[in-house]
PDB file of N, CA and C in Angstrom:
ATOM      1  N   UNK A   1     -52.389 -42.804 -58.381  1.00  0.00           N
ATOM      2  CA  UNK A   1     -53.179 -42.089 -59.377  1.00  0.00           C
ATOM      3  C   UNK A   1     -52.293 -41.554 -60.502  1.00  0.00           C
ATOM      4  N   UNK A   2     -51.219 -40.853 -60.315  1.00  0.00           N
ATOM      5  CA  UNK A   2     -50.490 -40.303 -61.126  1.00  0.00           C
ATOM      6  C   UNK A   2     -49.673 -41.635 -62.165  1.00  0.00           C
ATOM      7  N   UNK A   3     -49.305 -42.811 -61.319  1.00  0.00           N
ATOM      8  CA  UNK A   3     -48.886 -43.791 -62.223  1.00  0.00           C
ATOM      9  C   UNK A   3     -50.429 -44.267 -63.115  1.00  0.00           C
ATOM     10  N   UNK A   4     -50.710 -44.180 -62.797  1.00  0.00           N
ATOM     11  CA  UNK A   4     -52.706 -44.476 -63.979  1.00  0.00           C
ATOM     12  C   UNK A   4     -52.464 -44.017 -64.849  1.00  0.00           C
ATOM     13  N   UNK A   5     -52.131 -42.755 -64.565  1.00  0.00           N
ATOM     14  CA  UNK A   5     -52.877 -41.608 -65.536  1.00  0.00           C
ATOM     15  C   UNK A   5     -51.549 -41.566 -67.042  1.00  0.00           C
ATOM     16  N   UNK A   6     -49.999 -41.610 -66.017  1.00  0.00           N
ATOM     17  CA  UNK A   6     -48.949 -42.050 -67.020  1.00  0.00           C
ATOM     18  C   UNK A   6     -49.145 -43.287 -68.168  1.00  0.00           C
ATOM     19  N   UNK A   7     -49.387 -44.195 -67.074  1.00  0.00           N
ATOM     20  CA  UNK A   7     -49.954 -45.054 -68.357  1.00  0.00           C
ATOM     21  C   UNK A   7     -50.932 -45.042 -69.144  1.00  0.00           C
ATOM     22  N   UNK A   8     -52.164 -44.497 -68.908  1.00  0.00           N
ATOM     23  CA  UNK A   8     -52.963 -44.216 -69.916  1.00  0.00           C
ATOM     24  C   UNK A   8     -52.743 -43.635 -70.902  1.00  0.00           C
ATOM     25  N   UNK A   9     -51.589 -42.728 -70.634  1.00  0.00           N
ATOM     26  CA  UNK A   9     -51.405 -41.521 -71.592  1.00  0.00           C
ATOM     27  C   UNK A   9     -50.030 -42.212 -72.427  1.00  0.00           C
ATOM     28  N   UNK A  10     -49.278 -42.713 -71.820  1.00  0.00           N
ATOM     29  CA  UNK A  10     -48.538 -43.800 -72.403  1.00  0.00           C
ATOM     30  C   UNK A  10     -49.174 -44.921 -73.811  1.00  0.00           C
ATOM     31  N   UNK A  11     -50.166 -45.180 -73.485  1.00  0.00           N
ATOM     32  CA  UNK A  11     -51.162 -46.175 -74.268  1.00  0.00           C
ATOM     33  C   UNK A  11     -51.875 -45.602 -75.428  1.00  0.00           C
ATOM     34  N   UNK A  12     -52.386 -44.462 -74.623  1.00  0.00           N
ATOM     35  CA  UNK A  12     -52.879 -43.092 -76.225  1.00  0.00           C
ATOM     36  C   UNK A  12     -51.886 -43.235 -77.072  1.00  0.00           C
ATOM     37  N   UNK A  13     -50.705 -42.581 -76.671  1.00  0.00           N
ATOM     38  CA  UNK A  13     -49.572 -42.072 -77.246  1.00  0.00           C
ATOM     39  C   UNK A  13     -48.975 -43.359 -78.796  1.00  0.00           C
ATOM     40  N   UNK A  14     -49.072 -44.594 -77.768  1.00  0.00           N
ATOM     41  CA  UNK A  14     -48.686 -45.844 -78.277  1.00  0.00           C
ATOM     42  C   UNK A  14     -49.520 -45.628 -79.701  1.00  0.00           C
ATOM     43  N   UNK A  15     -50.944 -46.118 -79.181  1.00  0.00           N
ATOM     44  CA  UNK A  15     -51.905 -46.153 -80.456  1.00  0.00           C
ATOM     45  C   UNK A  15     -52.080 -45.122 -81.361  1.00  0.00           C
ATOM     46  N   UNK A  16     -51.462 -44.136 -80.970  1.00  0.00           N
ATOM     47  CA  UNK A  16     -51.646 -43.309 -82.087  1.00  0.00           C
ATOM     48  C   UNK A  16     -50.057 -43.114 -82.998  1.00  0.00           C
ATOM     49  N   UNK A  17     -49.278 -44.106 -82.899  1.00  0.00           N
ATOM     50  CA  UNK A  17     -47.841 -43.705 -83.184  1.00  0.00           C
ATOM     51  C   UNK A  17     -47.013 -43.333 -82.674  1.00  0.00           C
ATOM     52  N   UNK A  18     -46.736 -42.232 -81.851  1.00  0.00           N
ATOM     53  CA  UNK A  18     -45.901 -41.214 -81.421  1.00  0.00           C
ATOM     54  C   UNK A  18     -44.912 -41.897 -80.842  1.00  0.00           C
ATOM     55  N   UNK A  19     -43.542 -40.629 -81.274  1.00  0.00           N
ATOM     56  CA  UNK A  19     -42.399 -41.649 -80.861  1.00  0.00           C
ATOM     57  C   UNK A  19     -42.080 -41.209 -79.615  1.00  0.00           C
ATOM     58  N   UNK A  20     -41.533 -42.159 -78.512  1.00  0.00           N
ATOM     59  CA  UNK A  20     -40.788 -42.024 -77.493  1.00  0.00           C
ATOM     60  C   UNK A  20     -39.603 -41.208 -77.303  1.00  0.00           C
ATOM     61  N   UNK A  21     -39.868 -40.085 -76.309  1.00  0.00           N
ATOM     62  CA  UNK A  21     -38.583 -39.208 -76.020  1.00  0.00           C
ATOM     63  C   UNK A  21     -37.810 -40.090 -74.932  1.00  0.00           C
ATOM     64  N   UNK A  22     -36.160 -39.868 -75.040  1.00  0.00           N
ATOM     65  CA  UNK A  22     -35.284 -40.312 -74.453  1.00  0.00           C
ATOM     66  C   UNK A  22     -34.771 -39.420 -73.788  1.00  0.00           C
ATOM     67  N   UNK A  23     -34.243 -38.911 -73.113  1.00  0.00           N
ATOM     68  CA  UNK A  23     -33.345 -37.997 -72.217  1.00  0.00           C
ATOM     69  C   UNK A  23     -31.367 -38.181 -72.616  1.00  0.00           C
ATOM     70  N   UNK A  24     -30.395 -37.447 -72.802  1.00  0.00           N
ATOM     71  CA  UNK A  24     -29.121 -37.716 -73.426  1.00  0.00           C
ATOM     72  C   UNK A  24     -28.676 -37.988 -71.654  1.00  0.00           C
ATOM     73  N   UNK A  25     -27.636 -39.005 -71.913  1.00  0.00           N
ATOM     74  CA  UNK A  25     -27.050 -39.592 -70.700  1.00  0.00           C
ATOM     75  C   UNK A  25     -26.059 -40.310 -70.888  1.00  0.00           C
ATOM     76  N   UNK A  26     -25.442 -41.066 -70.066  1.00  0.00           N
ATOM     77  CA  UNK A  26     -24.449 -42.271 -70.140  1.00  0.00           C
ATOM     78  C   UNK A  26     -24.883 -43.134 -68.998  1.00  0.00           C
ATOM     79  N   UNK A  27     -24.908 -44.762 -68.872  1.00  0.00           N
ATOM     80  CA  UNK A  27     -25.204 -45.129 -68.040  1.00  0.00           C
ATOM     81  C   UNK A  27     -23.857 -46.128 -67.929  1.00  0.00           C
ATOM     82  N   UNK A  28     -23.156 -46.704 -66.854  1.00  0.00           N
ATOM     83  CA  UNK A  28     -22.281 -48.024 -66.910  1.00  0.00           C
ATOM     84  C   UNK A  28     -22.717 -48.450 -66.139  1.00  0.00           C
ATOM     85  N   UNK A  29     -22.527 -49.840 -66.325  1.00  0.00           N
ATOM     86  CA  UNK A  29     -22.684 -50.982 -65.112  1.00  0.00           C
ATOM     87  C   UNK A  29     -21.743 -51.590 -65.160  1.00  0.00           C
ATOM     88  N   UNK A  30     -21.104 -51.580 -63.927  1.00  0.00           N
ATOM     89  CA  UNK A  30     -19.727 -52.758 -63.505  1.00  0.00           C
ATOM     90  C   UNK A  30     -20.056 -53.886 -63.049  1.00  0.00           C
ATOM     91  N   UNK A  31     -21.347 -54.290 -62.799  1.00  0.00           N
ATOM     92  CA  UNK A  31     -21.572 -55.844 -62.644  1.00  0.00           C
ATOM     93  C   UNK A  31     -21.042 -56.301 -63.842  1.00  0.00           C
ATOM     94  N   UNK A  32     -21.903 -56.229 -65.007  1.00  0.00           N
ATOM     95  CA  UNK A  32     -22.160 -56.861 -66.262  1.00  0.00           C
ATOM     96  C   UNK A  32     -21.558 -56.326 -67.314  1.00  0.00           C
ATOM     97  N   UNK A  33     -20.201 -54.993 -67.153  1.00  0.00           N
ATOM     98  CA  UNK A  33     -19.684 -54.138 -67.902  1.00  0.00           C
ATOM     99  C   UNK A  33     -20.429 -53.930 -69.375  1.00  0.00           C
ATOM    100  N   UNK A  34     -21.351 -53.311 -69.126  1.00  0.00           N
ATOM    101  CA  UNK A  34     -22.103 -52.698 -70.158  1.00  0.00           C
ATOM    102  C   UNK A  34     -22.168 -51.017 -70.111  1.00  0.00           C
ATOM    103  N   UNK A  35     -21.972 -50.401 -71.507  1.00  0.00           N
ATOM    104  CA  UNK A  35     -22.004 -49.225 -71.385  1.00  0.00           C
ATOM    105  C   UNK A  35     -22.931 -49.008 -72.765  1.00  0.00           C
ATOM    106  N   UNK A  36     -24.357 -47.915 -71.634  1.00  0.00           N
ATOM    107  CA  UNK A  36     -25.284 -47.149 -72.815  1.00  0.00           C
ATOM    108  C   UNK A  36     -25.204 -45.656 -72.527  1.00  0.00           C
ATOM    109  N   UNK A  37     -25.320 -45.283 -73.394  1.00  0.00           N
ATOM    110  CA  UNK A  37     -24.959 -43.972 -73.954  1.00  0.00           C
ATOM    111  C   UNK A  37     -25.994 -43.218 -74.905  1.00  0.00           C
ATOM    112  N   UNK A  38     -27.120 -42.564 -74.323  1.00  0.00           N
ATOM    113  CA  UNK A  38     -27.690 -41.435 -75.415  1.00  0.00           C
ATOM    114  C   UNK A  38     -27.643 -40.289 -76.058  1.00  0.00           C
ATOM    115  N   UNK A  39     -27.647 -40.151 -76.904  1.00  0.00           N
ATOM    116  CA  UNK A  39     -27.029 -38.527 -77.694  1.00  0.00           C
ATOM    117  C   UNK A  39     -27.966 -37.724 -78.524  1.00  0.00           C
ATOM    118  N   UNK A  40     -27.905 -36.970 -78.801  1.00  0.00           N
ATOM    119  CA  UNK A  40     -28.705 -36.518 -79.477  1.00  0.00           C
ATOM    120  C   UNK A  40     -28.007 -35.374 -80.792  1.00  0.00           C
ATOM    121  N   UNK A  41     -28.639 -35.491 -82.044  1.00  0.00           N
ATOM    122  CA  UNK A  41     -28.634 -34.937 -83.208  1.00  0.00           C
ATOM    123  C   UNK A  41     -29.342 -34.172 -84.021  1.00  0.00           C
ATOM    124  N   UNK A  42     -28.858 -33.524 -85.516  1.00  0.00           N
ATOM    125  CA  UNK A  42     -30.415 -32.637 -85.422  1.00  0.00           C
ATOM    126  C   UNK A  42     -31.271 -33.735 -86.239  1.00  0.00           C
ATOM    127  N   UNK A  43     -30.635 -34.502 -86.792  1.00  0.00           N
ATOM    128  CA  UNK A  43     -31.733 -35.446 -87.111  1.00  0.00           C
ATOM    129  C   UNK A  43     -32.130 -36.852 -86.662  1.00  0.00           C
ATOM    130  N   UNK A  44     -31.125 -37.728 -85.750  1.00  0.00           N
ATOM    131  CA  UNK A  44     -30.710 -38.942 -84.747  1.00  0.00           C
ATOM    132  C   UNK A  44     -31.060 -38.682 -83.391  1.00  0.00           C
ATOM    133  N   UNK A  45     -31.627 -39.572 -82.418  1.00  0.00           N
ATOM    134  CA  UNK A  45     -31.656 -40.102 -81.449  1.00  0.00           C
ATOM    135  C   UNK A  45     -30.239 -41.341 -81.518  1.00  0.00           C
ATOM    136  N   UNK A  46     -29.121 -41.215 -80.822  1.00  0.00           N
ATOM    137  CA  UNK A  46     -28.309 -42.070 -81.357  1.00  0.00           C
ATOM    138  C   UNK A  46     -28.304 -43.382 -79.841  1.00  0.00           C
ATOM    139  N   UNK A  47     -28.095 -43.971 -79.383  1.00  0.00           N
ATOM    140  CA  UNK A  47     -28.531 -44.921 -78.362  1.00  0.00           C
ATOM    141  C   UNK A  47     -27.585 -45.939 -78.938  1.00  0.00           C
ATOM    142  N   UNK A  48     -25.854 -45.673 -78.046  1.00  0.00           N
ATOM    143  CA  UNK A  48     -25.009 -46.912 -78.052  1.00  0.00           C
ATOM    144  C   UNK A  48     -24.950 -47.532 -76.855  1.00  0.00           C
ATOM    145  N   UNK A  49     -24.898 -49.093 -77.292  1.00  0.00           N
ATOM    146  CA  UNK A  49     -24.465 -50.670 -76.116  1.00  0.00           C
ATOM    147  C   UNK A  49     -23.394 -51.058 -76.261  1.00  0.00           C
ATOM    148  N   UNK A  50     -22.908 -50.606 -75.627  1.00  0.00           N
ATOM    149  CA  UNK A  50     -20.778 -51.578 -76.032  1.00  0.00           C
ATOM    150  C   UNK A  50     -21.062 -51.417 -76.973  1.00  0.00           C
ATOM    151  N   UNK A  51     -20.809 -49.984 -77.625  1.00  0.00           N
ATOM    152  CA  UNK A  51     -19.724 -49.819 -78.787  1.00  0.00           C
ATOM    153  C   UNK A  51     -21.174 -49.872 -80.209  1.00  0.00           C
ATOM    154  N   UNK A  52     -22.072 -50.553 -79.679  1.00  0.00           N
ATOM    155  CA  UNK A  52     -22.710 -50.800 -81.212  1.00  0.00           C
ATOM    156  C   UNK A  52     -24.061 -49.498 -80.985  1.00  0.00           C
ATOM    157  N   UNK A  53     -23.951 -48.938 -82.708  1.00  0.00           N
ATOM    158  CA  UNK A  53     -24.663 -47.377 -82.419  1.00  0.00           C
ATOM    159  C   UNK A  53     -26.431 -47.847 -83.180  1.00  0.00           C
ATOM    160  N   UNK A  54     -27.107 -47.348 -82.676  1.00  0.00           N
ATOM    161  CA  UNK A  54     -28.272 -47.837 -83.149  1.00  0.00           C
ATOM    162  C   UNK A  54     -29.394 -46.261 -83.461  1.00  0.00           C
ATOM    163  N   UNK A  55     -29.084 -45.719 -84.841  1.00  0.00           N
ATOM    164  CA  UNK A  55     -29.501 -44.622 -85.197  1.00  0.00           C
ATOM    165  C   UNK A  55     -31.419 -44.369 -85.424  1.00  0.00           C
ATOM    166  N   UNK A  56     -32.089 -43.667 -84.564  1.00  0.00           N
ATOM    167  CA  UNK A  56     -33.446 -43.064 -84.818  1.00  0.00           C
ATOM    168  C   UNK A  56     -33.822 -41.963 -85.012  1.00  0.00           C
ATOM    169  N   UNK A  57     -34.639 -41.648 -86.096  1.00  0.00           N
ATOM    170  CA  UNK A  57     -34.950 -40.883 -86.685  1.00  0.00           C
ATOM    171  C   UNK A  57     -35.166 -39.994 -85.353  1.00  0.00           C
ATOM    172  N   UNK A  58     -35.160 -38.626 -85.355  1.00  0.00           N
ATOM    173  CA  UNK A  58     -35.378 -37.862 -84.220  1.00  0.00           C
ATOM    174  C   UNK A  58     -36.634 -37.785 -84.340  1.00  0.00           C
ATOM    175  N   UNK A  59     -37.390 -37.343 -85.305  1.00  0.00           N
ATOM    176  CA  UNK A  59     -39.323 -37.028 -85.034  1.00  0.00           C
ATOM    177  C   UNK A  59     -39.987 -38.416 -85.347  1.00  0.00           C
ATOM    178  N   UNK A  60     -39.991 -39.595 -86.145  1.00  0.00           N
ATOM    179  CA  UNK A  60     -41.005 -40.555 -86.081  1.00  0.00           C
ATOM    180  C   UNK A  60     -40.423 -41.187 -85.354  1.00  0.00           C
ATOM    181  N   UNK A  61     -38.850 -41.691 -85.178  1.00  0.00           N
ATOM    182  CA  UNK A  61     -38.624 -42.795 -83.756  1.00  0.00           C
ATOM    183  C   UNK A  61     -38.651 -44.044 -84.510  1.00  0.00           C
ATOM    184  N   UNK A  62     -38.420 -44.196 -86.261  1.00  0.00           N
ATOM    185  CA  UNK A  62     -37.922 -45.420 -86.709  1.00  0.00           C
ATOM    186  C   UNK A  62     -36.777 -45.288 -86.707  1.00  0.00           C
ATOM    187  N   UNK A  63     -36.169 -46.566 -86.796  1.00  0.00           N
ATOM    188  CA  UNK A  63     -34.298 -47.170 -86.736  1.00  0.00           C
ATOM    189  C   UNK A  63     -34.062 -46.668 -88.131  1.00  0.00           C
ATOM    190  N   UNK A  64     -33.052 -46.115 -88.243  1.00  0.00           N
ATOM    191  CA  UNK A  64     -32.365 -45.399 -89.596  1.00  0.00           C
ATOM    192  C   UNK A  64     -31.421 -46.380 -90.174  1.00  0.00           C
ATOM    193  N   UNK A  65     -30.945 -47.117 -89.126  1.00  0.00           N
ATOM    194  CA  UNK A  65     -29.666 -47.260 -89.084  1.00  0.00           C
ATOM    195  C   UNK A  65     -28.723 -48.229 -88.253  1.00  0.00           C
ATOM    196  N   UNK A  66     -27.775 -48.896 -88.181  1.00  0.00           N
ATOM    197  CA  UNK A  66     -26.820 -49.378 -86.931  1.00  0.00           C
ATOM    198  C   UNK A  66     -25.204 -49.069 -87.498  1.00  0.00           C
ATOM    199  N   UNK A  67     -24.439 -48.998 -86.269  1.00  0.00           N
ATOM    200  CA  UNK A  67     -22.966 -49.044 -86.902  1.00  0.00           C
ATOM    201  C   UNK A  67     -22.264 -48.995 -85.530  1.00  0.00           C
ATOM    202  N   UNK A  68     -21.199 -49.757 -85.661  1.00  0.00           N
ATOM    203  CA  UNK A  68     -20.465 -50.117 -84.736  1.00  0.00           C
ATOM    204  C   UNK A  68     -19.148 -48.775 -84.604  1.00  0.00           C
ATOM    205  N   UNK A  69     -19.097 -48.530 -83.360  1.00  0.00           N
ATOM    206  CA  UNK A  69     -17.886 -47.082 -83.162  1.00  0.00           C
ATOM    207  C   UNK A  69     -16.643 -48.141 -82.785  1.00  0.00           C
ATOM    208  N   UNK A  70     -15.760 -47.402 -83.267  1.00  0.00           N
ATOM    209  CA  UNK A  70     -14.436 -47.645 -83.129  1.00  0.00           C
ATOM    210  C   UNK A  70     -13.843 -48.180 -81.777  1.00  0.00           C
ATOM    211  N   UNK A  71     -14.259 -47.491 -80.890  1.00  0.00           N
ATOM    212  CA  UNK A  71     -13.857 -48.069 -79.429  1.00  0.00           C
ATOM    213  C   UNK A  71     -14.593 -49.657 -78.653  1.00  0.00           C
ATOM    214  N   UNK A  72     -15.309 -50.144 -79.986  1.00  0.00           N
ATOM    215  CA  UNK A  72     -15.685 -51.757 -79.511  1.00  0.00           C
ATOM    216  C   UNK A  72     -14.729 -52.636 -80.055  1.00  0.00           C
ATOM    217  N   UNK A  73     -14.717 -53.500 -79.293  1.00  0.00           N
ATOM    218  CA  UNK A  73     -13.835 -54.909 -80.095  1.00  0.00           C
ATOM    219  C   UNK A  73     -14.242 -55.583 -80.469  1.00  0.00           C
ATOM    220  N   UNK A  74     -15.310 -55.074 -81.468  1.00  0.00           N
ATOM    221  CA  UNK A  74     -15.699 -55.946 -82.769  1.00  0.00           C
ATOM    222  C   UNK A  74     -14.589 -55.792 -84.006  1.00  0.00           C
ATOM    223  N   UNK A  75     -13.998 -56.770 -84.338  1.00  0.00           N
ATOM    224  CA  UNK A  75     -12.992 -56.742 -85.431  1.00  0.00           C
ATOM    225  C   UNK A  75     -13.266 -57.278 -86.819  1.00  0.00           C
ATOM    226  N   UNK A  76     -13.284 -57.122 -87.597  1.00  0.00           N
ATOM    227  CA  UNK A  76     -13.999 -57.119 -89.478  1.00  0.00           C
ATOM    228  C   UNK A  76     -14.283 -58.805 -89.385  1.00  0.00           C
ATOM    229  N   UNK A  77     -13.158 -59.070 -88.785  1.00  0.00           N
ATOM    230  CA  UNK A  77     -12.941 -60.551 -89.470  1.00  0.00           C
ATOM    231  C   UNK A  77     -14.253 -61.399 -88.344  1.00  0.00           C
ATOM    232  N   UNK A  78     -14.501 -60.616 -87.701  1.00  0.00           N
ATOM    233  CA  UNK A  78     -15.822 -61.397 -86.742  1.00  0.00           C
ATOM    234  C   UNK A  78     -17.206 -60.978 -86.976  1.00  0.00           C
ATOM    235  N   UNK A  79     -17.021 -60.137 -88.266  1.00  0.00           N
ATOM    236  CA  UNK A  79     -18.331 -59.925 -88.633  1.00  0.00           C
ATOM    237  C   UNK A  79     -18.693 -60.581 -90.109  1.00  0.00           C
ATOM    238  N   UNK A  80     -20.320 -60.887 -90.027  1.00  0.00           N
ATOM    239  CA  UNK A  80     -20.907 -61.722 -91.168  1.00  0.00           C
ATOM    240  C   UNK A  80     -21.285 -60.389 -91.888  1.00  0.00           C
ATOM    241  N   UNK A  81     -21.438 -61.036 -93.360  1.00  0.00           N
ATOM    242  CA  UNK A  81     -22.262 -60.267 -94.648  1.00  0.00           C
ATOM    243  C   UNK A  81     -23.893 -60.099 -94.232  1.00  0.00           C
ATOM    244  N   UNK A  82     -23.995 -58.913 -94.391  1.00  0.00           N
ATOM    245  CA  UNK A  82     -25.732 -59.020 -94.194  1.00  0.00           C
ATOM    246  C   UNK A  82     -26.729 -59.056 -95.557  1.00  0.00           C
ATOM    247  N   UNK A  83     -27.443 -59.838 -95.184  1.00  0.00           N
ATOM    248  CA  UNK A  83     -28.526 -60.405 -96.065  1.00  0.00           C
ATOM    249  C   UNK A  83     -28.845 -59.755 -97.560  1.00  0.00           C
ATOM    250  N   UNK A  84     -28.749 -60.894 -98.078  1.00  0.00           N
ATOM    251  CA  UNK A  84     -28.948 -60.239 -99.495  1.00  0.00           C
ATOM    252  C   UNK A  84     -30.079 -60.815-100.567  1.00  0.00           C
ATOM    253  N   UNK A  85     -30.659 -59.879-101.111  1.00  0.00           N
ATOM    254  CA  UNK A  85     -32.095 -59.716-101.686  1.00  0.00           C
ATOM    255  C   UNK A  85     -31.572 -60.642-103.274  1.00  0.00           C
ATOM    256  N   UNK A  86     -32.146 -62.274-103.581  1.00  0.00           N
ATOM    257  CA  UNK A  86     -32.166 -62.932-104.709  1.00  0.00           C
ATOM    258  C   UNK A  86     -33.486 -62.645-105.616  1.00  0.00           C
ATOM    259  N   UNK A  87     -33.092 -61.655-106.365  1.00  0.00           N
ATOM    260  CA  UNK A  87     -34.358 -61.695-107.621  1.00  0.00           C
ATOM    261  C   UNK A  87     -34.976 -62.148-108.637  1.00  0.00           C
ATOM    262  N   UNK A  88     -34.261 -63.584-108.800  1.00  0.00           N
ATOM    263  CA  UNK A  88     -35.334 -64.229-109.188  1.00  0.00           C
ATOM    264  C   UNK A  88     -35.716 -64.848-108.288  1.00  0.00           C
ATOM    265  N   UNK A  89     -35.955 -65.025-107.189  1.00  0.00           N
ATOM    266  CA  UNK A  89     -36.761 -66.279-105.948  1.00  0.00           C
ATOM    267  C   UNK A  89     -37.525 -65.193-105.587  1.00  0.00           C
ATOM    268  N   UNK A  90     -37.298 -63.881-104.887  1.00  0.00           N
ATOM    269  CA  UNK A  90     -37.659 -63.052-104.160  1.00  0.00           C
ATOM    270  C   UNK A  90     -37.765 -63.784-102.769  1.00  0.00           C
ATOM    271  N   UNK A  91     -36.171 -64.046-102.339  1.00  0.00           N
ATOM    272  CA  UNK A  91     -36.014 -64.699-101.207  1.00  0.00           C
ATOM    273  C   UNK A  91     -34.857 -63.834-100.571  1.00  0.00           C
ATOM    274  N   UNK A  92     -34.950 -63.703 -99.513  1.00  0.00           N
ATOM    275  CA  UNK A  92     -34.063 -63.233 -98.685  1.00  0.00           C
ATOM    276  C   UNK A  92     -33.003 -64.269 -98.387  1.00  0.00           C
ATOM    277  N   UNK A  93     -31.151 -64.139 -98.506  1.00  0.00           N
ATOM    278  CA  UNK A  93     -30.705 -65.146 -98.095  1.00  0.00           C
ATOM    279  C   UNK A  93     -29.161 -64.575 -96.762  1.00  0.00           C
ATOM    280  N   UNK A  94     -28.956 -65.265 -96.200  1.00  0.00           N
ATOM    281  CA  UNK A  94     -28.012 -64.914 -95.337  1.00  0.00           C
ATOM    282  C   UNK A  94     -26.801 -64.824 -96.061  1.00  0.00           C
ATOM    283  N   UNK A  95     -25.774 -63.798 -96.152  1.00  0.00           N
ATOM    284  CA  UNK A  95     -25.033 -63.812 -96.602  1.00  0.00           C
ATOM    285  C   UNK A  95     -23.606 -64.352 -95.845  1.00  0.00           C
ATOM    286  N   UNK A  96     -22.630 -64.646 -96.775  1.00  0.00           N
ATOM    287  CA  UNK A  96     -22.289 -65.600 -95.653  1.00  0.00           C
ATOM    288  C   UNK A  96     -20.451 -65.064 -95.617  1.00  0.00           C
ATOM    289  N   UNK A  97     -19.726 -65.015 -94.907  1.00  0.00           N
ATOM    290  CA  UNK A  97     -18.576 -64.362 -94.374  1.00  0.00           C
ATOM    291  C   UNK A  97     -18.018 -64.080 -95.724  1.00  0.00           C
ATOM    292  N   UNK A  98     -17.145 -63.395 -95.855  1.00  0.00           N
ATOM    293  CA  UNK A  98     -16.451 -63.143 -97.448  1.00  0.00           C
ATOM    294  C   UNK A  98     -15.119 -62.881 -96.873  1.00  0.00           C
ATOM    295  N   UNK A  99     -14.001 -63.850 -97.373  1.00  0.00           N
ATOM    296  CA  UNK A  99     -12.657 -63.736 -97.069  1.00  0.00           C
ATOM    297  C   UNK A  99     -12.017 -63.345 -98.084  1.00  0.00           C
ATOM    298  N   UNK A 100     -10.971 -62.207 -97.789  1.00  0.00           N
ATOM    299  CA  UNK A 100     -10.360 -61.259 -98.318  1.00  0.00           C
ATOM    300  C   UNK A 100      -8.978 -62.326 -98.802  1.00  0.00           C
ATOM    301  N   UNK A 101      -7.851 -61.907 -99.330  1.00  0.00           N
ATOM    302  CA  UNK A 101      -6.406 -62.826 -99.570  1.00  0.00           C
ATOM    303  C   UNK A 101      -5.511 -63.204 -98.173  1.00  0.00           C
ATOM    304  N   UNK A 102      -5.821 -62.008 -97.395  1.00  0.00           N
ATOM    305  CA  UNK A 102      -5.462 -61.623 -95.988  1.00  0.00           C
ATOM    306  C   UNK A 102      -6.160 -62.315 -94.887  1.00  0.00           C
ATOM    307  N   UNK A 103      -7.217 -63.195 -95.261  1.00  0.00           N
ATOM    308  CA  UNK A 103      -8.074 -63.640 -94.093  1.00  0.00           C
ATOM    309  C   UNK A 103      -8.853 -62.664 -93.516  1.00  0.00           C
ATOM    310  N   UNK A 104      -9.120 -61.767 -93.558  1.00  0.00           N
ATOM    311  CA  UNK A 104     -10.174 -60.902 -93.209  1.00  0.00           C
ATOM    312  C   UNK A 104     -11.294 -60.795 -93.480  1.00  0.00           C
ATOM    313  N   UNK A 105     -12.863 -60.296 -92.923  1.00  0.00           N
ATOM    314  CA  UNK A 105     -13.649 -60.447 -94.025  1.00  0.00           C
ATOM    315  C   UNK A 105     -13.565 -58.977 -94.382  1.00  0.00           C
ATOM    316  N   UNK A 106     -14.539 -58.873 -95.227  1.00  0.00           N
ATOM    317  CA  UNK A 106     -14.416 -58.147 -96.280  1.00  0.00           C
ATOM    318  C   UNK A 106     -16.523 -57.929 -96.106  1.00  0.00           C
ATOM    319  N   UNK A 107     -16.676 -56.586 -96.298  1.00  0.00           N
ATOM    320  CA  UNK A 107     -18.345 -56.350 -96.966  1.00  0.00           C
ATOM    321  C   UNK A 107     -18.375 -55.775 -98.047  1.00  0.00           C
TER     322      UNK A 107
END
């Protein structure tokens, strides 16, 4: 009964918008070495996966945001350009690695 009633109220909640509360924690798993991590801010819900930070608004619960923390081994040169807005097509296009003199990329 009590799982019913969660979900019903789960389903209200859904249809009417409302954003999902998270609880602040750390979780690891040594099977699959993954580490999540929730935090909280006065204006972020912050929710990192290995290293990559994925910022929500604290009261509506849209994505603000992403950014990678320092302690992942994501390195510049393994990351792509993100998408860039062509105005005369009004086409979205993938942007595509940008190498620095150094071999690095570059955003």
């Amino acid at each position: 009964m009590r799982l019913k009633m969660s979900a019903w109220m789960g389903s209200l909640l859904n249809r009417l918008g409302a954003p999902g509360f998270v609880r602040q924690g750390r979780y690891t798993g040594h099977v699959m070495d993954v580490s999540v991590e929730v935090r909280h801010s006065a204006l972020y819900t912050v929710v990192s996966v290995n290293g990559v930070d994925v910022y929500f608004h604290r009261v509506t619960g849209i994505i603000d945001g992403v950014g990678v923390s320092q302690a992942s081994d994501c390195m510049p040169s393994d990351t792509f350009g993100s998408r860039r807005f062509d105005g005369q097509h009004g086409t979205l296009e993938l942007g595509a690695r940008i190498q620095s003199e150094s071999g690095h990329a570059s955003l």
